[in-house]
C-alpha atoms as a PDB file:
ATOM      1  CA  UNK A   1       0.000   0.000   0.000  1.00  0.00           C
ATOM      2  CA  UNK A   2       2.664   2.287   0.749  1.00  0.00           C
ATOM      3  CA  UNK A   3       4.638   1.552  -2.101  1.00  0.00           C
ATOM      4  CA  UNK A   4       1.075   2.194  -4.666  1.00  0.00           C
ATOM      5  CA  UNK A   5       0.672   6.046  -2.838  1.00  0.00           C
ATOM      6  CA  UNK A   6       4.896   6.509  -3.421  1.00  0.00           C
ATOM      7  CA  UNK A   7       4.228   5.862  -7.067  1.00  0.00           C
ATOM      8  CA  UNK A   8       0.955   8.000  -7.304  1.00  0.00           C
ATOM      9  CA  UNK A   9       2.608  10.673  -5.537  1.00  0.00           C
ATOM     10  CA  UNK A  10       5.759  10.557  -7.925  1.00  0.00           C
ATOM     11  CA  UNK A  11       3.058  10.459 -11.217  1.00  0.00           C
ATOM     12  CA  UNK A  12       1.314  13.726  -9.333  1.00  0.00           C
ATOM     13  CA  UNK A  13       4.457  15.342  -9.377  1.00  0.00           C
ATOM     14  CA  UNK A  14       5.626  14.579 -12.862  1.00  0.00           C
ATOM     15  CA  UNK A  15       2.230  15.908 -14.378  1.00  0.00           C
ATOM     16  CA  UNK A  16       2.950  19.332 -12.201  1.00  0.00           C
ATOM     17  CA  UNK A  17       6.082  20.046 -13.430  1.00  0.00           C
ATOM     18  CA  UNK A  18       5.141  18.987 -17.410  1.00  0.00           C
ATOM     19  CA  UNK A  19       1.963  21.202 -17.163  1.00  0.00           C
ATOM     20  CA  UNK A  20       4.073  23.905 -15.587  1.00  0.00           C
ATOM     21  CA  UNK A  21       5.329  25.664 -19.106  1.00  0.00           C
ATOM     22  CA  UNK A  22       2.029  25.597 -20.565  1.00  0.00           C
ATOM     23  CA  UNK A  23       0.318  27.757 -17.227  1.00  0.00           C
ATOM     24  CA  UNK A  24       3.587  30.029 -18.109  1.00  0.00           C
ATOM     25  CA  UNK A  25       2.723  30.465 -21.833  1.00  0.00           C
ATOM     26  CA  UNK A  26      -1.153  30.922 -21.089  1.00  0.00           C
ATOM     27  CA  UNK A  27      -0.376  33.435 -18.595  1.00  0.00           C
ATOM     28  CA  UNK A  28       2.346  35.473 -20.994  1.00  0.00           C
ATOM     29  CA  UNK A  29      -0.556  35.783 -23.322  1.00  0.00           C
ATOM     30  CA  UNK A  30      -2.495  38.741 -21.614  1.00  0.00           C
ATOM     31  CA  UNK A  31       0.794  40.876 -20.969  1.00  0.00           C
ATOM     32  CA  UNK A  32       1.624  40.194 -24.544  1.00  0.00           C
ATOM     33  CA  UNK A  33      -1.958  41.250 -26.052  1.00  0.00           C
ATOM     34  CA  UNK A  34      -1.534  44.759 -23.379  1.00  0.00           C
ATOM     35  CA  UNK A  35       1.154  45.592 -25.836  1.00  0.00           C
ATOM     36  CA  UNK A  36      -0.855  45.626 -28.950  1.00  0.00           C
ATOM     37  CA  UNK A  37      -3.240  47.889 -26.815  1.00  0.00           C
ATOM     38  CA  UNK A  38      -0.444  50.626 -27.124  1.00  0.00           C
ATOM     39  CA  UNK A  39      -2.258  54.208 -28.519  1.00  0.00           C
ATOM     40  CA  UNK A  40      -2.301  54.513 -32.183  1.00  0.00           C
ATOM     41  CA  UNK A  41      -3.472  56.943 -34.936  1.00  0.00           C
ATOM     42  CA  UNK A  42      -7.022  56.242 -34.359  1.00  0.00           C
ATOM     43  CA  UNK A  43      -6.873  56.678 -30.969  1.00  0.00           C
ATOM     44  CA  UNK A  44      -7.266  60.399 -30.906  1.00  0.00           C
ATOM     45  CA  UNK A  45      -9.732  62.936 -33.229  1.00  0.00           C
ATOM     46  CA  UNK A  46      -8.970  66.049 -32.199  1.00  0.00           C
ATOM     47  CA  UNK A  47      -6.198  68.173 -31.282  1.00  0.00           C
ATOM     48  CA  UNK A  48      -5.249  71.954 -30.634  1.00  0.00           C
ATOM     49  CA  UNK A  49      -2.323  73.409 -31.755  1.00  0.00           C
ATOM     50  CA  UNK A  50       0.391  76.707 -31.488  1.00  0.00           C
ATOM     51  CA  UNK A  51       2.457  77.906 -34.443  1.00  0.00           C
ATOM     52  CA  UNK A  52       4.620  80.740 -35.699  1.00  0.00           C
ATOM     53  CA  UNK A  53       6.548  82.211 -38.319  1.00  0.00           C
ATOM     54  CA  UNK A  54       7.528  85.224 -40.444  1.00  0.00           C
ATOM     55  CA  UNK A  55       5.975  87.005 -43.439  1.00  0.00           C
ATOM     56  CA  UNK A  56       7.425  86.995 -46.819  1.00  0.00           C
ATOM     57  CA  UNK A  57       6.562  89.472 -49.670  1.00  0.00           C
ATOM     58  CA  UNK A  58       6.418  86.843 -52.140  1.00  0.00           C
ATOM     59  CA  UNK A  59       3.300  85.146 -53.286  1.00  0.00           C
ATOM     60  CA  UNK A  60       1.465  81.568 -52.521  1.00  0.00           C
ATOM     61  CA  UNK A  61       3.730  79.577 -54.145  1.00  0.00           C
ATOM     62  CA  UNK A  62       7.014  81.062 -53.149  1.00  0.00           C
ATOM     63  CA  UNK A  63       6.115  79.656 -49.775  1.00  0.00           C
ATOM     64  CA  UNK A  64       7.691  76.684 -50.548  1.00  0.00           C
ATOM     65  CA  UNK A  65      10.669  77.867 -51.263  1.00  0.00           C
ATOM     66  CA  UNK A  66      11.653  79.973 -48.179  1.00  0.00           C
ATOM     67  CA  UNK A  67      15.502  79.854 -49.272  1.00  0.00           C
ATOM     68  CA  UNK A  68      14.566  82.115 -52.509  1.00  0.00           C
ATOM     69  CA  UNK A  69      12.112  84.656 -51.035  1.00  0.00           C
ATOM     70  CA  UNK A  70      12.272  87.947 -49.012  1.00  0.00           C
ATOM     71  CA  UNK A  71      11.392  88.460 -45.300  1.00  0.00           C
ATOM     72  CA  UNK A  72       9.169  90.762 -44.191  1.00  0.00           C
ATOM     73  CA  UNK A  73       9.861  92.328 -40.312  1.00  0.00           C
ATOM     74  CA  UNK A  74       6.448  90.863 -39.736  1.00  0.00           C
ATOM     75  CA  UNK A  75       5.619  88.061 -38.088  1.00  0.00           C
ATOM     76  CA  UNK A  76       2.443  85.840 -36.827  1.00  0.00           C
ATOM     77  CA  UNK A  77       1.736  83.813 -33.769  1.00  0.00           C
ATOM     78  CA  UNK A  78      -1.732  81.252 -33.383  1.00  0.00           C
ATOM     79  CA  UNK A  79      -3.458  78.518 -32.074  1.00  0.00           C
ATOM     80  CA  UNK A  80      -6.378  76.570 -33.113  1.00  0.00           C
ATOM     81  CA  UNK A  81      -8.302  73.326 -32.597  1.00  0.00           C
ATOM     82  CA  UNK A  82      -9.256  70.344 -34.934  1.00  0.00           C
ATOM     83  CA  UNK A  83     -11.735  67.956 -34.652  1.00  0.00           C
ATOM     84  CA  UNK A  84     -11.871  64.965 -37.021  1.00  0.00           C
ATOM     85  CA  UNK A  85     -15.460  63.786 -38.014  1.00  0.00           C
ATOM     86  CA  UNK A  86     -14.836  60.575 -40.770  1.00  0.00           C
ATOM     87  CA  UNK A  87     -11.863  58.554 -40.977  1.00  0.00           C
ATOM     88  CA  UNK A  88     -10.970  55.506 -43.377  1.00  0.00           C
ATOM     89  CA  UNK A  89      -7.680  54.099 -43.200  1.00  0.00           C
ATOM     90  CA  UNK A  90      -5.065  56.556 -43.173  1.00  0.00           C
ATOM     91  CA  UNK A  91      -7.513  59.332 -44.270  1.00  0.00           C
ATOM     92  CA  UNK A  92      -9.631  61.646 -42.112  1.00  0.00           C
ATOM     93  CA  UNK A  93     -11.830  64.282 -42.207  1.00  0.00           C
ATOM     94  CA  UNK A  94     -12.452  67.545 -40.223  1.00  0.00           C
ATOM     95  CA  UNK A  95     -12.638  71.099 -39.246  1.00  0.00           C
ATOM     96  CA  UNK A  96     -10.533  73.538 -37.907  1.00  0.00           C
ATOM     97  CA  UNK A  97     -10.661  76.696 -36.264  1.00  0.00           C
ATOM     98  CA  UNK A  98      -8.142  79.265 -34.944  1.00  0.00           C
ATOM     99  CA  UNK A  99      -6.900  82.679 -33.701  1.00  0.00           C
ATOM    100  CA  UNK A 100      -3.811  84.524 -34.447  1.00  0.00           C
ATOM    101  CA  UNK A 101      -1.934  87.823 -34.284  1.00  0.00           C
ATOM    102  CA  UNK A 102      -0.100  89.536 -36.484  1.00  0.00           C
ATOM    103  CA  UNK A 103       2.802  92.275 -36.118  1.00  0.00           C
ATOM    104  CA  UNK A 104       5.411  94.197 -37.464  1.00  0.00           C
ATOM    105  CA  UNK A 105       8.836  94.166 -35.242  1.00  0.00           C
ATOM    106  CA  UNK A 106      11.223  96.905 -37.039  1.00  0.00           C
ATOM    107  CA  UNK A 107       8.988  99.796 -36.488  1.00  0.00           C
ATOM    108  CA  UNK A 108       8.968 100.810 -39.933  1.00  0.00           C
ATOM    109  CA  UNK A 109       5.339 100.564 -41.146  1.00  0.00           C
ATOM    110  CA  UNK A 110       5.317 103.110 -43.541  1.00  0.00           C
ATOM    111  CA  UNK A 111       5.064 102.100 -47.695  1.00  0.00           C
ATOM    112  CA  UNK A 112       4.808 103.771 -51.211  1.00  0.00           C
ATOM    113  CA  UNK A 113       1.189 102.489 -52.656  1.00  0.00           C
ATOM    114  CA  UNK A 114       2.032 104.224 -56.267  1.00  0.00           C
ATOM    115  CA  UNK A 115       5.333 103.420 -56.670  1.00  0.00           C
ATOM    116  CA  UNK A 116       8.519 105.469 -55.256  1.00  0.00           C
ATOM    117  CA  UNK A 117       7.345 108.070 -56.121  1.00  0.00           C
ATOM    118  CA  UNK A 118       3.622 107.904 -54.983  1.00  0.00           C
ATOM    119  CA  UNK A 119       2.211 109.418 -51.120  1.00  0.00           C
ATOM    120  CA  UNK A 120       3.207 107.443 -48.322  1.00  0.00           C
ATOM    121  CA  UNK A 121       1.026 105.365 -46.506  1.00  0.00           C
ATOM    122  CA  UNK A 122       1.213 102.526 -43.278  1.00  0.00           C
ATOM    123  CA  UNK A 123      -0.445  99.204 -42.375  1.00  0.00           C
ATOM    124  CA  UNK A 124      -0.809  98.991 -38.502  1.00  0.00           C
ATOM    125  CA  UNK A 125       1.452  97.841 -36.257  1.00  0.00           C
ATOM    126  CA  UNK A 126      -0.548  94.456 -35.058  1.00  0.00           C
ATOM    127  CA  UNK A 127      -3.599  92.958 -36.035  1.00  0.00           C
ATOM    128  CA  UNK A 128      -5.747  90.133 -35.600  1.00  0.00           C
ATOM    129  CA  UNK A 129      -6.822  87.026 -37.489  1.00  0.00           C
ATOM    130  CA  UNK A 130      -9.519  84.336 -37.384  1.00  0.00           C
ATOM    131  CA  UNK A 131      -9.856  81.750 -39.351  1.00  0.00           C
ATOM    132  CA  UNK A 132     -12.011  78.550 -39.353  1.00  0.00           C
ATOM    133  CA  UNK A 133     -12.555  75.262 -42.725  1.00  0.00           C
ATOM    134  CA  UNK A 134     -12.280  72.175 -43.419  1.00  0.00           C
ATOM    135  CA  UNK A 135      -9.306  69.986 -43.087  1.00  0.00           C
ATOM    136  CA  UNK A 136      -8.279  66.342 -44.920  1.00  0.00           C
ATOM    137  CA  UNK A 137      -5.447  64.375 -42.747  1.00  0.00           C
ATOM    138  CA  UNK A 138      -3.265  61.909 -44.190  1.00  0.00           C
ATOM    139  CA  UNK A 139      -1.508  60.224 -41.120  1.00  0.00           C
ATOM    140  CA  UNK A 140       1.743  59.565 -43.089  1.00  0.00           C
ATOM    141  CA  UNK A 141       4.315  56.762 -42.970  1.00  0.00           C
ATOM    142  CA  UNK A 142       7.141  56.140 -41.540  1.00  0.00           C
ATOM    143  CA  UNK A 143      10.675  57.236 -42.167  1.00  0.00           C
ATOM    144  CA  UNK A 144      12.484  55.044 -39.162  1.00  0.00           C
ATOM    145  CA  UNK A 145      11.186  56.214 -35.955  1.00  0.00           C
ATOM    146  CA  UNK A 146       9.347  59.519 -37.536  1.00  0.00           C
ATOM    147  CA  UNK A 147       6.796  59.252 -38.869  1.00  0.00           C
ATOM    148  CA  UNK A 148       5.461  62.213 -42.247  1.00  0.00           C
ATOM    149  CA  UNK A 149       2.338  63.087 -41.879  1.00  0.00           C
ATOM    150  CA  UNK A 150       0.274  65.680 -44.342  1.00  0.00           C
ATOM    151  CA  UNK A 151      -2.706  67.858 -44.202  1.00  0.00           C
ATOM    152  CA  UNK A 152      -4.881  70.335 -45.973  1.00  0.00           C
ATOM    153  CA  UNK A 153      -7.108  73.071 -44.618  1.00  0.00           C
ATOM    154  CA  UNK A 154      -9.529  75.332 -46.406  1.00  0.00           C
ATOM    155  CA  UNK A 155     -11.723  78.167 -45.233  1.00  0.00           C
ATOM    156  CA  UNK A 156     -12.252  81.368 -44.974  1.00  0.00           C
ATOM    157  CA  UNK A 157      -9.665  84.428 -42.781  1.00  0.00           C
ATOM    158  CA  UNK A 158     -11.400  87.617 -41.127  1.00  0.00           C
ATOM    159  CA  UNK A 159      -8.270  89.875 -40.068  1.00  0.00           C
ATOM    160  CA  UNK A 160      -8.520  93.792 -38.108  1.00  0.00           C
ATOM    161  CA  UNK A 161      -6.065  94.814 -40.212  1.00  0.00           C
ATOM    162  CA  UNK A 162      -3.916  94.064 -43.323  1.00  0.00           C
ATOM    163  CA  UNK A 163       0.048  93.739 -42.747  1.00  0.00           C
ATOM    164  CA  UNK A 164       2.710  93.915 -45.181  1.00  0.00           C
ATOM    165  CA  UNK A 165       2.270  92.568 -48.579  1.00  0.00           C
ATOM    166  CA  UNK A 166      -1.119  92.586 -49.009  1.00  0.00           C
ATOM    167  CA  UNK A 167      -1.737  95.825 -47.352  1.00  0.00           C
ATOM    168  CA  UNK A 168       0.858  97.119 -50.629  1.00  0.00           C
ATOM    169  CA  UNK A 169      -1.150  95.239 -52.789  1.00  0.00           C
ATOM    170  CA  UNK A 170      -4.320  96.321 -51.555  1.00  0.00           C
ATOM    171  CA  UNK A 171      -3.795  99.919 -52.145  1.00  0.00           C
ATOM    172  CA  UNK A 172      -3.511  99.988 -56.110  1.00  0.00           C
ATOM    173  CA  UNK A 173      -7.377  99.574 -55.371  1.00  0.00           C
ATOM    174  CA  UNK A 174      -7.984  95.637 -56.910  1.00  0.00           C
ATOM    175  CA  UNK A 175     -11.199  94.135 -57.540  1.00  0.00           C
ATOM    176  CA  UNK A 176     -13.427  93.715 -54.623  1.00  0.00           C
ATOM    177  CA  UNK A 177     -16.341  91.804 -54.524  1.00  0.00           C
ATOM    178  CA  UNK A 178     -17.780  92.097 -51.596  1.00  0.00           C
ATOM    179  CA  UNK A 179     -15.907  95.346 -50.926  1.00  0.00           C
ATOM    180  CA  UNK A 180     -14.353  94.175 -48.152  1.00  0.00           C
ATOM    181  CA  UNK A 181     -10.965  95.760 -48.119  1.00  0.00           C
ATOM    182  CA  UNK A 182      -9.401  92.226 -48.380  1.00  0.00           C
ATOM    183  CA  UNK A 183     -10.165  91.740 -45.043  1.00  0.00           C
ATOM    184  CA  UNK A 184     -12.058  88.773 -45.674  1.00  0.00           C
ATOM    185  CA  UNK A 185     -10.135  86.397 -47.721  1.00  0.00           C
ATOM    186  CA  UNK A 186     -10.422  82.945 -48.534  1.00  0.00           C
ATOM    187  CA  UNK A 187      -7.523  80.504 -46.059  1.00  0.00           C
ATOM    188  CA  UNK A 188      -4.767  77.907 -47.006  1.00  0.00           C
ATOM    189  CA  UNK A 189      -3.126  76.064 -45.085  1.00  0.00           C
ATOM    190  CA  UNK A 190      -0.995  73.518 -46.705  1.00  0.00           C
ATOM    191  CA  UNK A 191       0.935  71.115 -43.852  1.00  0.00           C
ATOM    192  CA  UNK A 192       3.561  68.472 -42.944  1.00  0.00           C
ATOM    193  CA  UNK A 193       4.329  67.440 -39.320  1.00  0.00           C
ATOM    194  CA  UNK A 194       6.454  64.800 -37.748  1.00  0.00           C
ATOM    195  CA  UNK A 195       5.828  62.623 -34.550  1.00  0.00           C
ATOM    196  CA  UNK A 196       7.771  59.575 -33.203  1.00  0.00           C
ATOM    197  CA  UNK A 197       4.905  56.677 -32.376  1.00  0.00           C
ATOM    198  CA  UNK A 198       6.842  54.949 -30.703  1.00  0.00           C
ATOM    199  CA  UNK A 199       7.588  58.156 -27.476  1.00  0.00           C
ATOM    200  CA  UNK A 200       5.274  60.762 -27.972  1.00  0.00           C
ATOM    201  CA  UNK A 201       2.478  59.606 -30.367  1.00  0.00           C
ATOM    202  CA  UNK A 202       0.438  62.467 -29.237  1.00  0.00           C
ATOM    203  CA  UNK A 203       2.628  65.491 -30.418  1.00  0.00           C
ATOM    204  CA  UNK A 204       3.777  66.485 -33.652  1.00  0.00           C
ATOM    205  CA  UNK A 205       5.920  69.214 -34.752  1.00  0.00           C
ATOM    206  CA  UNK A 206       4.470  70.850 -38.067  1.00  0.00           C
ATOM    207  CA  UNK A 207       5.728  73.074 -40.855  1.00  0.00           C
ATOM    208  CA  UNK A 208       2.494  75.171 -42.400  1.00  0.00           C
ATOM    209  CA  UNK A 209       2.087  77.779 -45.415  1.00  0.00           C
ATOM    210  CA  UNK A 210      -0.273  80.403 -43.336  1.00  0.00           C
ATOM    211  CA  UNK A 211      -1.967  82.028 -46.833  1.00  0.00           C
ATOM    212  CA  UNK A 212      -5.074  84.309 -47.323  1.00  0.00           C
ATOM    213  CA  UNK A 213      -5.884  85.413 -50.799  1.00  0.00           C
ATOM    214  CA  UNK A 214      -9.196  86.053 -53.151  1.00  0.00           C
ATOM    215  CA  UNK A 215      -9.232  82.585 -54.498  1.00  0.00           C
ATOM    216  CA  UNK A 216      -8.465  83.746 -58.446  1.00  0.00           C
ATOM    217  CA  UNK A 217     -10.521  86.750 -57.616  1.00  0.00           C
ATOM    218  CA  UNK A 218     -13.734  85.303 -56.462  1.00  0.00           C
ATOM    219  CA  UNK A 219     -13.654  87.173 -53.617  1.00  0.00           C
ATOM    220  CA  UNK A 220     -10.595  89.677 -54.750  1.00  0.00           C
ATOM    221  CA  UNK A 221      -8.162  89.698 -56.905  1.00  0.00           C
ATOM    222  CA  UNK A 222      -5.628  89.667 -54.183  1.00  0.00           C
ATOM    223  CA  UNK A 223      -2.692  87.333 -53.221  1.00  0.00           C
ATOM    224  CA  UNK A 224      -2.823  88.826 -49.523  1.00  0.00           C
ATOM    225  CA  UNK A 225      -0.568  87.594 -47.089  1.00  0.00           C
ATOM    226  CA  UNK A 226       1.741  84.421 -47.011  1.00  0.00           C
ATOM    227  CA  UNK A 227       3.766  83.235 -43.935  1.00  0.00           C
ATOM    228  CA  UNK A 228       6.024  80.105 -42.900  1.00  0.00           C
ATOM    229  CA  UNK A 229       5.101  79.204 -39.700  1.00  0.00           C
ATOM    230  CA  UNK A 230       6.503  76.042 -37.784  1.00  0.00           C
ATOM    231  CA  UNK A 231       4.101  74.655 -34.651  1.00  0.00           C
ATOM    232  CA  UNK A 232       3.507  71.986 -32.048  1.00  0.00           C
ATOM    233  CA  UNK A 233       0.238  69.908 -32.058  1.00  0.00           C
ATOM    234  CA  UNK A 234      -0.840  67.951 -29.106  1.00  0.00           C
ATOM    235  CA  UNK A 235      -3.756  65.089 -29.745  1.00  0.00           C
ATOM    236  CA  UNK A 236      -6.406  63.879 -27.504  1.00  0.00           C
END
C-alpha cells in the first residue's frame, strides 16, 4: 500500500512540473496582447495646436521655397483646434478653427502704394486674425522612428487689419467683390508634421504655409498675405 501512494505521488508530481510551461505560456498571453493595446493613430480625433513664423513678400507659391524669397519684419503667432469627423484608413476628415496675431517688429510701417514716387502710406502695427474650414489628414508613414504626416485646410480668414504685402497690394485699389478691403479672404493652409509613435504619439511638430488670398478673384483679386510658420500639435 505504501509503495502504490509513493508511485501516485511521484506520477502527481511529474504531471505538475510537465503542465508547468504551458500555465507560463497561457499566462504570458495577456501581458503580450496589453502591448498591442499601445495608442495609435485612431486613438485620438482632435487636437489643438500653437504655431509661428515670419511674413514673406512673395506670393502663394514662393512659400515653398523659403531659401529664394524675401522676409518681411512681420511676423504671426496662433493657435487653433481640430476635430476629425470621418476617418478611413489613413484618411480623415475635419474642421478647424483658430486665432492669431499679427505684427510688425522693425517699427517701420510706412510704404509707397504708387510706386517710389507715390504718397506714403502705413499698415498697422498688429492685427488680428480668425480663421475657421475644413481639413483632410493623411496620417503619413514612416521614415524610421518619424513618422510624415500631411494635411490640408480650407476656409475662410477675417483679419482687423492688413500687414505687409497685401496691405501694398491692396492699395492699387484691386477688384473687390464684396468690398471688403481684403479683409475677408479665402484661407490655405498647406501642412507636414512629424511625430515619433513609438515616445510621444500624441505630439507632432508641423511646418504650415499660413496664406489668405481672393481665391483667383472670387472674392478679390488679391494674393494677400503668405507666412512660414513652424508649430507643435498635441492630440487627444
Amino acid at each position: 500500500m505504501a509503495e502504490l501512494r509513493i508511485r501516485l505521488g511521484a506520477a502527481a508530481l511529474l504531471m505538475t512540473l510537465l503542465a508547468a510551461p504551458v500555465q507560463a505560456q497561457s499566462l504570458s498571453v495577456p501581458m503580450d496582447a496589453s502591448a498591442d493595446a499601445a495608442p495609435t493613430m485612431t486613438d485620438w480625433d482632435r487636437d489643438v495646436f500653437f504655431f509661428g513664423g515670419l511674413f514673406h513678400d512673395d506670393y502663394f507659391t514662393q512659400s515653398f521655397t523659403p531659401w529664394a524669397t524675401t522676409w518681411e519684419p512681420n511676423g504671426f503667432l496662433g493657435a487653433g483646434y481640430q476635430q476629425f469627423f470621418w476617418r478611413w484608413n489613413q484618411f480623415s476628415l475635419g474642421g478647424e478653427a483658430g486665432l492669431g496675431a499679427r505684427f510688425n517688429f522693425d517699427g517701420n510701417t510706412t510704404f509707397y502704394p504708387q510706386g517710389p514716387n507715390g504718397p506714403a502710406d502705413s499698415f498697422p502695427p498688429l492685427s488680428g486674425e480668425a480663421w475657421a474650414g475644413a481639413v483632410a489628414r493623411y496620417d503619413g508613414f514612416d521614415l524610421g522612428p518619424v513618422r510624415v504626416g500631411a494635411s490640408f485646410t480650407a476656409g475662410v480668414s477675417v483679419v482687423t487689419g492688413l500687414i505687409g504685402a497685401e496691405a501694398v497690394r491692396d492699395s492699387t485699389h484691386p477688384f473687390d467683390r464684396f468690398g471688403t478691403g481684403g479683409k475677408f479672404l479665402f484661407y490655405l493652409g498647406p501642412e507636414l508634421d512629424f511625430s515619433m509613435p513609438e515616445y510621444n504619439p500624441n505630439i507632432e511638430l508641423f511646418v504650415r504655409a499660413q496664406h489668405r488670398s481672393g481665391g483667383f478673384s472670387t472674392l478679390m483679386d488679391l494674393d494677400g498675405a503668405n507666412a512660414d510658420t513652424v508649430g507643435l500639435r498635441y492630440k487627444f
